[in-house]
N, C-alpha and C. Protein backbone atom coordinates (compact mmCIF):
# COMPACT_ATOMS: atom_id res chain seq x y z
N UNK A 1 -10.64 13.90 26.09
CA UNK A 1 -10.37 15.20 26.65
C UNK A 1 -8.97 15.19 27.26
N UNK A 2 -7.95 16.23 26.95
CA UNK A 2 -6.52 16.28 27.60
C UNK A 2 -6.94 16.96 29.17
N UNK A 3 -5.95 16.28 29.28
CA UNK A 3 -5.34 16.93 31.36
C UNK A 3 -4.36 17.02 31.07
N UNK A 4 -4.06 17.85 32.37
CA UNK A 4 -2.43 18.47 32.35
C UNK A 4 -1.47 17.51 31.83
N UNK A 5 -0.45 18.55 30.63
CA UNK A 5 1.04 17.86 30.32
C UNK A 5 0.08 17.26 28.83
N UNK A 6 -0.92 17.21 28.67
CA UNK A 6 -1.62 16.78 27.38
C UNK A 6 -2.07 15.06 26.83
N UNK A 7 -2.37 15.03 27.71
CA UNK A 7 -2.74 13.41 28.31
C UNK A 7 -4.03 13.21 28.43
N UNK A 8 -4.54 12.32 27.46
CA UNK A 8 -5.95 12.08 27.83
C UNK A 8 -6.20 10.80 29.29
N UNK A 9 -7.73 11.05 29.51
CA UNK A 9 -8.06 10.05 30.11
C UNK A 9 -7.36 9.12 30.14
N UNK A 10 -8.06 8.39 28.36
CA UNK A 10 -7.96 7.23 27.83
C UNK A 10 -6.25 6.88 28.24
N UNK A 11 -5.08 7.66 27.75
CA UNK A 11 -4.08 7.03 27.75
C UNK A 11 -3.80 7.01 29.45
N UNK A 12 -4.14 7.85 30.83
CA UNK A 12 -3.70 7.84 31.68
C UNK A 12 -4.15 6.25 32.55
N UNK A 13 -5.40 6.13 32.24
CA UNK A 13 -6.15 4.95 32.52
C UNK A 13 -5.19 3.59 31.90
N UNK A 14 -4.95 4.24 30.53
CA UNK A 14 -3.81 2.61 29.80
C UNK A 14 -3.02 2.53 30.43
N UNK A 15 -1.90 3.68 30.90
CA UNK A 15 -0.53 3.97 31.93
C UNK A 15 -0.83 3.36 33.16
N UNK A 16 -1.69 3.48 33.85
CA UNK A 16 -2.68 2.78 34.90
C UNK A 16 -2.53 1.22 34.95
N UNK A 17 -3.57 0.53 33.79
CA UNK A 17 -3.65 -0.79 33.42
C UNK A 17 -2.19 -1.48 33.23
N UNK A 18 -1.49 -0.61 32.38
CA UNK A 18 -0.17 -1.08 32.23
C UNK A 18 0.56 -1.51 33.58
N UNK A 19 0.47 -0.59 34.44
CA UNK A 19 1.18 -0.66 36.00
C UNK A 19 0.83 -1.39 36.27
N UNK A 20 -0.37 -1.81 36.87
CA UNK A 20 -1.35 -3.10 37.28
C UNK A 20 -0.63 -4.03 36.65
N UNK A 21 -0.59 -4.49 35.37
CA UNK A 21 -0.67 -5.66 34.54
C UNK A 21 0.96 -6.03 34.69
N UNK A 22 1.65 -4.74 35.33
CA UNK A 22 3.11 -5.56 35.67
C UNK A 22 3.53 -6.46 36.78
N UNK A 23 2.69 -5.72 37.72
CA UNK A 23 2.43 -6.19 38.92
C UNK A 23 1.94 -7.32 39.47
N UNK A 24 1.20 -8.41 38.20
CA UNK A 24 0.65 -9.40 38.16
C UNK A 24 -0.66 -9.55 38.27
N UNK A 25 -1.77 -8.09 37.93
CA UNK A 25 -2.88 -8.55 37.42
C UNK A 25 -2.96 -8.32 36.60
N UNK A 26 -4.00 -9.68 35.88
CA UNK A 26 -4.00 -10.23 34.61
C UNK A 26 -5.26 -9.53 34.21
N UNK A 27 -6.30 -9.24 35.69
CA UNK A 27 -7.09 -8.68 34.78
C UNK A 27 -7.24 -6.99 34.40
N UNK A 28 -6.37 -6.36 34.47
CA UNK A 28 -5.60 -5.19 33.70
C UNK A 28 -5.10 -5.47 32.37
N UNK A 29 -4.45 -6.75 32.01
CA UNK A 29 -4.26 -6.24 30.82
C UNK A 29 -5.93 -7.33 30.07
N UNK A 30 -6.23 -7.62 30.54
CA UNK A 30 -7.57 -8.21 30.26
C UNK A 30 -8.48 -6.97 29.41
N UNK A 31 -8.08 -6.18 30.09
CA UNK A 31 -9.07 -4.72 30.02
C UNK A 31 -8.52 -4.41 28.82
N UNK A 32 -7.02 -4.01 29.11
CA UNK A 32 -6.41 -3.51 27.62
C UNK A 32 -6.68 -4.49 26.49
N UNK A 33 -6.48 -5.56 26.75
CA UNK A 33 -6.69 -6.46 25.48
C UNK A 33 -7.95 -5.82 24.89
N UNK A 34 -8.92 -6.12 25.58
CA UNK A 34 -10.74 -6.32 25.54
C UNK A 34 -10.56 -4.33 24.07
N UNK A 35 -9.92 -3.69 24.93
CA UNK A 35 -10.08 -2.07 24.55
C UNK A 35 -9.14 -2.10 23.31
N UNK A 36 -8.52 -2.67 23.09
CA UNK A 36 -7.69 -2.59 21.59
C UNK A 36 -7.54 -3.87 20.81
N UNK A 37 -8.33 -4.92 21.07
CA UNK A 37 -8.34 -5.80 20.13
C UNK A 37 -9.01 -5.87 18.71
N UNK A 38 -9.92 -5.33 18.75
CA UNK A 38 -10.93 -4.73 17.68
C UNK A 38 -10.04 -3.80 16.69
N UNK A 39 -9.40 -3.01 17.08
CA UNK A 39 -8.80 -1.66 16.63
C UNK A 39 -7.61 -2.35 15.76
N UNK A 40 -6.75 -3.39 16.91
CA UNK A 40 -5.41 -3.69 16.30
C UNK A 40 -5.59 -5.18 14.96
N UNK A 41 -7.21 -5.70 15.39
CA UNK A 41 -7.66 -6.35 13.87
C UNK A 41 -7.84 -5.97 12.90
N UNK A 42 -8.73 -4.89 13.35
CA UNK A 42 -8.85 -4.10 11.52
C UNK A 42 -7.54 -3.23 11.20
N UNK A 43 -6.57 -3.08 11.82
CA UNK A 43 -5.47 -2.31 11.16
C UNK A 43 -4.74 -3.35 10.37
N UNK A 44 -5.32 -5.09 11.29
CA UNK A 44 -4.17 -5.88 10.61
C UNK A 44 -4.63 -6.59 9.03
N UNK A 45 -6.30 -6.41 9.78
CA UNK A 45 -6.95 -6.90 8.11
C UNK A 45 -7.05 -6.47 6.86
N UNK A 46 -6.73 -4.87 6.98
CA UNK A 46 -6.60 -3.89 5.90
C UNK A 46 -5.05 -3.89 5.48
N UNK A 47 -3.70 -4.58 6.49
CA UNK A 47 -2.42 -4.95 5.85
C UNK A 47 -2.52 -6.29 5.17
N UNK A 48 -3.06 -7.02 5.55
CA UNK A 48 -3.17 -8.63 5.44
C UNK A 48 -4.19 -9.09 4.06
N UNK A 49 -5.20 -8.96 4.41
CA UNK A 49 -6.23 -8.78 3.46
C UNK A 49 -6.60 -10.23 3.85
N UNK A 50 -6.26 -10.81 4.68
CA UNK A 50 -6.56 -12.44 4.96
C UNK A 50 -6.96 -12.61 6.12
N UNK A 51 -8.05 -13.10 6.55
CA UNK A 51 -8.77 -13.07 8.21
C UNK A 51 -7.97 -13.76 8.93
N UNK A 52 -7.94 -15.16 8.40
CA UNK A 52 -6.91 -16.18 8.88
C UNK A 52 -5.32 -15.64 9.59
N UNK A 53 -4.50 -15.08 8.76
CA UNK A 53 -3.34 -14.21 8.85
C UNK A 53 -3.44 -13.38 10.21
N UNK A 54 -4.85 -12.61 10.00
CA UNK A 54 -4.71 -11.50 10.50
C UNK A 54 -4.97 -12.06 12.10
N UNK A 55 -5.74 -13.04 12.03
CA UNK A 55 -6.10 -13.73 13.43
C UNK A 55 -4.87 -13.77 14.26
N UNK A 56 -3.80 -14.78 13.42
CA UNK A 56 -2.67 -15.31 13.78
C UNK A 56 -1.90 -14.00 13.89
N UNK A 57 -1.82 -12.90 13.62
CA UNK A 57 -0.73 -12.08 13.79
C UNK A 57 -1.27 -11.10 14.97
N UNK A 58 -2.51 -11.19 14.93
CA UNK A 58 -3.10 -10.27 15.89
C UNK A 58 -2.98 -10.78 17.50
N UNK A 59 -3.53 -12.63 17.59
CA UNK A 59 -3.06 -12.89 18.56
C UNK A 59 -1.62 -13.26 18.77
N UNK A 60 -0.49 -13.46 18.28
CA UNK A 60 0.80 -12.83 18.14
C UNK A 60 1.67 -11.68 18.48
N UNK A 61 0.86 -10.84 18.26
CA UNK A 61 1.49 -9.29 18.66
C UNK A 61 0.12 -9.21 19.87
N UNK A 62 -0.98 -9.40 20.75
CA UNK A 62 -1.29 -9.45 21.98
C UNK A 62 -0.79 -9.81 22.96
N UNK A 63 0.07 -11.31 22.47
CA UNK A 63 1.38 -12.01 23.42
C UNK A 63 2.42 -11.22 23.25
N UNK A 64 2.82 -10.97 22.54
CA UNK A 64 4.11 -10.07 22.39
C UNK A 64 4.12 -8.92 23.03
N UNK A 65 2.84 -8.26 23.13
CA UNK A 65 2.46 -6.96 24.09
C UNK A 65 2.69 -7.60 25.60
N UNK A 66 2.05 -8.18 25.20
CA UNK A 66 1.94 -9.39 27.50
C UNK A 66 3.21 -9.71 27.58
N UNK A 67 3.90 -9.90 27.03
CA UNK A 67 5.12 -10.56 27.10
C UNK A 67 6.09 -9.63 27.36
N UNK A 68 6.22 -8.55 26.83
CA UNK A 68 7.10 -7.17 26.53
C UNK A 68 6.21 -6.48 27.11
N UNK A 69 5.40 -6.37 27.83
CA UNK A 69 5.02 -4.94 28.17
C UNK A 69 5.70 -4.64 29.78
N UNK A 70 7.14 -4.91 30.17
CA UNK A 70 8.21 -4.15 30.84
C UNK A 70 8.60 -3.08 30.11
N UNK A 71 8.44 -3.40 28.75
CA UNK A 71 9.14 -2.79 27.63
C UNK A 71 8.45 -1.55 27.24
N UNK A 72 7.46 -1.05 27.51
CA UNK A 72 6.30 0.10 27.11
C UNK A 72 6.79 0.88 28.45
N UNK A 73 7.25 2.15 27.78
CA UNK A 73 7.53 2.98 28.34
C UNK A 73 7.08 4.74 28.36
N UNK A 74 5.49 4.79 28.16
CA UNK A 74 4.69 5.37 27.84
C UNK A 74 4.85 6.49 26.97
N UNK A 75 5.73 6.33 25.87
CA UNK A 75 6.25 7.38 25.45
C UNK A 75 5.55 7.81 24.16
N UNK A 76 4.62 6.71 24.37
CA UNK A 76 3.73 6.94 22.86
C UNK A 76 2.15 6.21 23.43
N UNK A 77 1.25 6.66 22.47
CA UNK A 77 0.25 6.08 23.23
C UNK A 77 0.31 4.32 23.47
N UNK A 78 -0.36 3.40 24.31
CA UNK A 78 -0.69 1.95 24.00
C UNK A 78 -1.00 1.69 22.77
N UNK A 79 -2.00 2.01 22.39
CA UNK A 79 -2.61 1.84 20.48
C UNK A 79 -1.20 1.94 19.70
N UNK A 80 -0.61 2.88 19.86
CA UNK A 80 0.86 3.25 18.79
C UNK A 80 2.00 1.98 19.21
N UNK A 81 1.87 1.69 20.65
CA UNK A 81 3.26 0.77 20.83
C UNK A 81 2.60 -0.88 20.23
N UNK A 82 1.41 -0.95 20.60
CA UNK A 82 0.86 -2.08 19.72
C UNK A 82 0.67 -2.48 18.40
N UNK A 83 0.63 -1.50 18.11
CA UNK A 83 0.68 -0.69 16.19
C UNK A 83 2.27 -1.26 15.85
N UNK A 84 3.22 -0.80 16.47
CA UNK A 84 4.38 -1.08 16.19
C UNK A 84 5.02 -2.29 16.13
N UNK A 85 4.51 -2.67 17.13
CA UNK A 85 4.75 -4.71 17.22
C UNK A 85 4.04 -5.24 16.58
N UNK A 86 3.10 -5.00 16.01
CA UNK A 86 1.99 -5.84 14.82
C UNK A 86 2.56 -5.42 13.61
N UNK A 87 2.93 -4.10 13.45
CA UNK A 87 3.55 -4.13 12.42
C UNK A 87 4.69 -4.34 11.91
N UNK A 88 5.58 -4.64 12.69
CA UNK A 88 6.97 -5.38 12.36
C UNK A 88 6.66 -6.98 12.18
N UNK A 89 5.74 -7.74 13.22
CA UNK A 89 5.48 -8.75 12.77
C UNK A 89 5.10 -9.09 11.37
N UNK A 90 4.01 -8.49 10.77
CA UNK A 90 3.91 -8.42 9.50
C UNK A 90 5.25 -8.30 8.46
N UNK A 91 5.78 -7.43 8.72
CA UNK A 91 7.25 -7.01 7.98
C UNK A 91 8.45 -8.27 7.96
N UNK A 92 8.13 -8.73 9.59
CA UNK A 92 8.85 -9.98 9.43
C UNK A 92 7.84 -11.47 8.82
N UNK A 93 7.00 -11.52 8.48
CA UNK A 93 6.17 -12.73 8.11
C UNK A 93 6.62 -11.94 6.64
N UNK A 94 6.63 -10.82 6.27
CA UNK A 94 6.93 -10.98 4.65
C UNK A 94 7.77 -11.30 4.16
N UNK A 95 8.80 -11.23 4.90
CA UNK A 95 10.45 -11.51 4.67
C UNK A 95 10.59 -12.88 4.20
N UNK A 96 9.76 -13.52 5.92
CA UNK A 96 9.48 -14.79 5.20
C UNK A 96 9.30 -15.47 3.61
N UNK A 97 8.28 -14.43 3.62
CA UNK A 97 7.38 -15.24 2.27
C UNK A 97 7.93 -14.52 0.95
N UNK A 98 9.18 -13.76 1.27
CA UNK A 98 9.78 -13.33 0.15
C UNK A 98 10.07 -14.33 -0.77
N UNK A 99 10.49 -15.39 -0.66
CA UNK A 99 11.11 -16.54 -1.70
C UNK A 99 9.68 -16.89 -2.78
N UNK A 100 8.46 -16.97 -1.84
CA UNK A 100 7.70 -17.60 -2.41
C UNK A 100 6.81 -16.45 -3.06
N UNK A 101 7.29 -15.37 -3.49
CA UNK A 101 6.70 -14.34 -4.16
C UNK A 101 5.55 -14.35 -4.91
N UNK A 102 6.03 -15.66 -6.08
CA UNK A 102 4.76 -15.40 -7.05
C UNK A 102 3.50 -16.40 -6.71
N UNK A 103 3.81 -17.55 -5.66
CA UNK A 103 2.99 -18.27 -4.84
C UNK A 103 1.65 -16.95 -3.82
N UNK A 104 2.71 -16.22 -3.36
CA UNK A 104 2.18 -15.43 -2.73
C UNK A 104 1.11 -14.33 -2.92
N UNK A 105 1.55 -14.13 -4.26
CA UNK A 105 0.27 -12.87 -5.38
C UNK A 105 -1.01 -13.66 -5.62
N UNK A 106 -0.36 -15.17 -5.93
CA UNK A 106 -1.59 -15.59 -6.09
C UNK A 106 -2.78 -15.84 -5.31
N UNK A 107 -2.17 -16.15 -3.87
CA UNK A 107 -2.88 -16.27 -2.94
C UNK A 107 -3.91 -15.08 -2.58
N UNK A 108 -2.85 -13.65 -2.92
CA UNK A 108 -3.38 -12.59 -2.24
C UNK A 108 -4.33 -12.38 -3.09
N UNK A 109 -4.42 -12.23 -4.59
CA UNK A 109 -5.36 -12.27 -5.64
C UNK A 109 -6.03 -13.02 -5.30
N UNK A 110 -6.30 -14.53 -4.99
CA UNK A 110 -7.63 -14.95 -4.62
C UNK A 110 -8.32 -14.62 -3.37
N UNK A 111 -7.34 -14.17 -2.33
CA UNK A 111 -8.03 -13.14 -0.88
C UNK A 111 -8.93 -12.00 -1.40
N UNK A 112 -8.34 -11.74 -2.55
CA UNK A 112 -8.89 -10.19 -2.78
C UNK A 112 -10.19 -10.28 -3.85
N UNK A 113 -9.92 -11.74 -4.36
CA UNK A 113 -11.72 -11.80 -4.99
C UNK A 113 -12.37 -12.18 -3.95
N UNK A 114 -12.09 -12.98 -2.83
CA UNK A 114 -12.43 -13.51 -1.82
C UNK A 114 -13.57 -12.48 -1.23
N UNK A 115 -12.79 -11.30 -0.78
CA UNK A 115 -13.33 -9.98 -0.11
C UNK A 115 -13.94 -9.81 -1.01
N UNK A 116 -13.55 -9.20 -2.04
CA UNK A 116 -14.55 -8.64 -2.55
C UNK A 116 -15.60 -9.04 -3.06
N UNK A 117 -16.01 -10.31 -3.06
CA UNK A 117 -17.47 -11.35 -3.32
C UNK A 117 -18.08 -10.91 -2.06
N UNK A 118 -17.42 -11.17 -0.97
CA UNK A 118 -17.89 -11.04 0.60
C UNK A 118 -18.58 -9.50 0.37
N UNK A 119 -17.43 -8.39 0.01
CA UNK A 119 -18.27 -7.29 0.34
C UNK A 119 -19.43 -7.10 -0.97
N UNK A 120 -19.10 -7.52 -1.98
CA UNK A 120 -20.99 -7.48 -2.72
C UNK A 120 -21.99 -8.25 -2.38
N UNK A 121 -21.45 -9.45 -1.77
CA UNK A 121 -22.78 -10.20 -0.52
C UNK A 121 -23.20 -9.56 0.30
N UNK A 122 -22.58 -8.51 0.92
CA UNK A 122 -22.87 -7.80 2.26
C UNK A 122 -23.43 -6.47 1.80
N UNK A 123 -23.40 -6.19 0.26
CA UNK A 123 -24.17 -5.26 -0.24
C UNK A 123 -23.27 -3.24 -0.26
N UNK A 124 -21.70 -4.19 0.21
CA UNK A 124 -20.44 -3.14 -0.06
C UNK A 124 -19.79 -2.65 -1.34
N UNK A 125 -20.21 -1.43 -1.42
CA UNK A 125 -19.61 -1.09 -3.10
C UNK A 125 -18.31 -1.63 -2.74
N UNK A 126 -17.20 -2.32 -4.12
CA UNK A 126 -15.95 -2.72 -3.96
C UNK A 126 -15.11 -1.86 -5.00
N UNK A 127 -14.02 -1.02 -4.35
CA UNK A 127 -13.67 -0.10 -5.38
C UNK A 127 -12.44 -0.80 -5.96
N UNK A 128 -12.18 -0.57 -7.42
CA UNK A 128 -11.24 -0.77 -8.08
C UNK A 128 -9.41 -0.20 -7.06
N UNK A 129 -10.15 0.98 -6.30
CA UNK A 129 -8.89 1.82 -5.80
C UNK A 129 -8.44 0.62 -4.90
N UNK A 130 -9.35 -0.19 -4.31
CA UNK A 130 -8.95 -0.50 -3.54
C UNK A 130 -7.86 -2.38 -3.56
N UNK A 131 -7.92 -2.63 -4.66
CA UNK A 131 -7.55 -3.80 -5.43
C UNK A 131 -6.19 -2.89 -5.76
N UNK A 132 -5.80 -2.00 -6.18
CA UNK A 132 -4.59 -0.60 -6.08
C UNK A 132 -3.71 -1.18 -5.42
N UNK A 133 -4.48 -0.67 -4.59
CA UNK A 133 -3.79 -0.15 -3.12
C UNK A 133 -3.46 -2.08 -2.47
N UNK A 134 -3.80 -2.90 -2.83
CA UNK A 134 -3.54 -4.54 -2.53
C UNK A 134 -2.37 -4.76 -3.03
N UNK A 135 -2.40 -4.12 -4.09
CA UNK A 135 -1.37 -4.22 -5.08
C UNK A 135 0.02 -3.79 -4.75
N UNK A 136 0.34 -3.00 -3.57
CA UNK A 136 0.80 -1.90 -3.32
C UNK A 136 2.47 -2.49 -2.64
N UNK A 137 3.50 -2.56 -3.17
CA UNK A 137 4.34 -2.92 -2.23
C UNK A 137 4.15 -2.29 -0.36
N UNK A 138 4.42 -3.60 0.13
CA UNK A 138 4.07 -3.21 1.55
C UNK A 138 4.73 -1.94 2.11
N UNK A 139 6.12 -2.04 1.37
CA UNK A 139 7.35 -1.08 2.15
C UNK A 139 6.53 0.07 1.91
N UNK A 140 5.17 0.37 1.15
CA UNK A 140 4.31 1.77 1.17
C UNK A 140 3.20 1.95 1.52
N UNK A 141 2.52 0.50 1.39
CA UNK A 141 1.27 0.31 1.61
C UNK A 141 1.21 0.04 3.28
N UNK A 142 1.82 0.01 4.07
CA UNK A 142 2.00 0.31 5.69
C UNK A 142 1.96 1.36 5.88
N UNK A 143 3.16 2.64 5.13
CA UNK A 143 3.10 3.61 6.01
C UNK A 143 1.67 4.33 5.22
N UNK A 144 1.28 4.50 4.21
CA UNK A 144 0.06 5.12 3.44
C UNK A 144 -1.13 4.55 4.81
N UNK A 145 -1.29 3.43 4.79
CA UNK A 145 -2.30 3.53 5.62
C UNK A 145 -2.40 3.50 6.61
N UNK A 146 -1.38 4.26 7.41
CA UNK A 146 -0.96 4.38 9.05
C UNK A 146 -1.27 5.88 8.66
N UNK A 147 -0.93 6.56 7.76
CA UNK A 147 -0.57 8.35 7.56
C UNK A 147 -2.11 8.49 7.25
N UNK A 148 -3.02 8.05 5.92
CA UNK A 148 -3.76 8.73 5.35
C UNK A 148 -5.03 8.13 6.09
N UNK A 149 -5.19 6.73 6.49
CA UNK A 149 -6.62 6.16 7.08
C UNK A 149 -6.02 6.27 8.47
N UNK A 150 -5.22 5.71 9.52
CA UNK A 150 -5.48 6.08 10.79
C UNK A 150 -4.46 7.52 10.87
N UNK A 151 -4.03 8.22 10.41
CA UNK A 151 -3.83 9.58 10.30
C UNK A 151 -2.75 9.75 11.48
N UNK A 152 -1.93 8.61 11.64
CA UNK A 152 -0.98 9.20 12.29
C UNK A 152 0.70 9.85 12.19
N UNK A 153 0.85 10.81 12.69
CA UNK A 153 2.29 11.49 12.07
C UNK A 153 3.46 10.99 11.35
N UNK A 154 4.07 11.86 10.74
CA UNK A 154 5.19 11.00 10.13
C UNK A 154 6.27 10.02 11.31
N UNK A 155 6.11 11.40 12.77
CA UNK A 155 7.28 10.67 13.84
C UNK A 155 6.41 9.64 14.33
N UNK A 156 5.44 9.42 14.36
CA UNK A 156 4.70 8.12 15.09
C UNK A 156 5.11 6.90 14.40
N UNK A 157 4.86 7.29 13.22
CA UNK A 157 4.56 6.30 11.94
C UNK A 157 6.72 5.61 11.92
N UNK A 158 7.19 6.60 12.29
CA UNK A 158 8.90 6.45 11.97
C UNK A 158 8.92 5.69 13.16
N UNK A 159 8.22 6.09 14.44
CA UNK A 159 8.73 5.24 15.70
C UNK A 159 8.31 4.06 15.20
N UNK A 160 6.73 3.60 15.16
CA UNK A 160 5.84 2.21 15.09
C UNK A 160 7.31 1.72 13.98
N UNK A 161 7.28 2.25 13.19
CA UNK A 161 7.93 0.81 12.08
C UNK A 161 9.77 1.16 12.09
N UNK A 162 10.09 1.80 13.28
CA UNK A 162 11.78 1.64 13.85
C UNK A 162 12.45 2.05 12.42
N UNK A 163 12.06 3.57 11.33
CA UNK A 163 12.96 4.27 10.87
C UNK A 163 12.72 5.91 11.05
N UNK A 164 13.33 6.45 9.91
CA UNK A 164 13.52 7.95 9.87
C UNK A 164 12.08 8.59 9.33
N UNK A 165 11.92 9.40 10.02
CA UNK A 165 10.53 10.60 9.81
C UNK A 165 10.74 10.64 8.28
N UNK A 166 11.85 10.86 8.02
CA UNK A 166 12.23 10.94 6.19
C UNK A 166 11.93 10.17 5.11
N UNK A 167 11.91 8.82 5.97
CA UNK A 167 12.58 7.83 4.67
C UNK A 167 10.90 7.59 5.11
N UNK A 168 9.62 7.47 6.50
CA UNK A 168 7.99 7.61 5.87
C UNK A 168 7.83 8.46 5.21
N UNK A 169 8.22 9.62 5.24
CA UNK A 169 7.48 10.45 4.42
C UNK A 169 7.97 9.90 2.88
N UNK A 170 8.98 10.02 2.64
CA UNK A 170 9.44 9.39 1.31
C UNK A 170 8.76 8.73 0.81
N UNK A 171 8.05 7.55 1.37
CA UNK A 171 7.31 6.17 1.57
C UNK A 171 6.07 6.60 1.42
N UNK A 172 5.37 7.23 1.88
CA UNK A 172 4.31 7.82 1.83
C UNK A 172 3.92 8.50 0.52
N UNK A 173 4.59 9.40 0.19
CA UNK A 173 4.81 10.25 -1.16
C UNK A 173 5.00 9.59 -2.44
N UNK A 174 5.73 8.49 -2.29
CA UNK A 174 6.12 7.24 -3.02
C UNK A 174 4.63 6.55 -3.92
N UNK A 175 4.14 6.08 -2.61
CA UNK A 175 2.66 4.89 -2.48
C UNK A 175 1.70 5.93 -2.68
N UNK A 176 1.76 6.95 -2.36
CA UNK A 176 0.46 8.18 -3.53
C UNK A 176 0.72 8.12 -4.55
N UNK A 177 1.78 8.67 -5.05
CA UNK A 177 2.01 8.63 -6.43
C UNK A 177 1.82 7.57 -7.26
N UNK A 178 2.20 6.47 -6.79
CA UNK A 178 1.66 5.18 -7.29
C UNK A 178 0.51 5.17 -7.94
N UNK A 179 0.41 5.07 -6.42
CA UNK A 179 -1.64 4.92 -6.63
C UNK A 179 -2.05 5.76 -7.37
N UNK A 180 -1.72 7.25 -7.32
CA UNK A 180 -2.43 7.79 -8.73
C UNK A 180 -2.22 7.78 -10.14
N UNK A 181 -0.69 7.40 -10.13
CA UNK A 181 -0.77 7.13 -11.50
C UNK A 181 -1.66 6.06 -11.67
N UNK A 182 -1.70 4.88 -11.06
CA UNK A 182 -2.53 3.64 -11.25
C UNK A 182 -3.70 4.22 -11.43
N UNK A 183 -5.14 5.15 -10.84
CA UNK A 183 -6.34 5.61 -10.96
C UNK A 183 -6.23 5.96 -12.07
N UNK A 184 -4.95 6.98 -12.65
CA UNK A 184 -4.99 7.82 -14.06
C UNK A 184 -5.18 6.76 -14.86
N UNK A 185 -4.72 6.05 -15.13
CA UNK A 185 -5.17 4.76 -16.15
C UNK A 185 -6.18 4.15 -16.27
């Protein structure tokens, strides 16, 4: 529910925790951790496609939040400024693993029979779309599933990953088209 100036609870309470947690209690950002750790895993497991990865990058960008959070300057929600540091981390772990490219498909190809054995054990239809979309250069497959599954704006999506409202949407428009030509086939 918004309050005045258009502020929910939820974020006035984070603005709150945040203050606290500068101040030197730990158990403020305890709270925040506890309230977005869940959220900022599955955003990282659906980039990653690897539990392992996603562990390591998730607790990575939690320190990086604790560490930098002088640096949060409420100008976007907590969820979005955390979004943003997890997702550059990723961007920078790919950079990394740019050299080792075709090492790297392979790996992700066996993550992705991996899952998807897991989800027909667990009794999860496994869609072809979604082996696609794995497929997907990251530089699209980030902003697609920041825009279309957590549904956030092009300017959110331009702040979290530090470019132009233009060049996501571009990106966005890009990684659809993809993907549908890929379904058309």
């Amino acid at each position: 529910m918004k309050q005045k100036g258009g502020v929910t609870a939820l974020e006035q309470d984070d603005f709150i925790l945040v203050q606290k947690a500068l101040q030197g209690d730990d158990d403020a950002f305890s709270l925040l951790f506890q309230r977005y750790h869940s959220f900022l895993y599955k955003y990282l497991l659906k980039l990653t496609l690897d539990e392992d990865l996603c562990s390591e990058l998730c607790q990575e960008a939690m320190m990086k939040c604790y560490v930098n959070l002088s640096s949060y300057k409420n100008e976007a929600k907590f969820s979005t400024w955390m979004i943003s540091i997890a997702s550059r981390l990723y961007m920078d772990y790919l950079r990394k693993q740019k050299r080792e490219k075709s090492s790297l498909q392979r790996i992700k190809q066996s993550l992705s029979h991996q899952l998807q054995w897991k989800a027909k054990y667990k009794g999860v239809e496994w869609s072809e779309m979604f082996s696609d979309f794995n497929e997907l250069d990251s530089r699209f497959r980030i902003p697609v599933l920041l825009r279309h599954y957590y549904g956030y704006t092009y300017d959110e999506i331009a702040h979290m990953l530090n470019m132009r409202a233009g060049t996501v949407k571009s990106r966005v428009n890009k990684g659809v088209n993809i993907l549908r030509k890929e379904w058309k086939e």
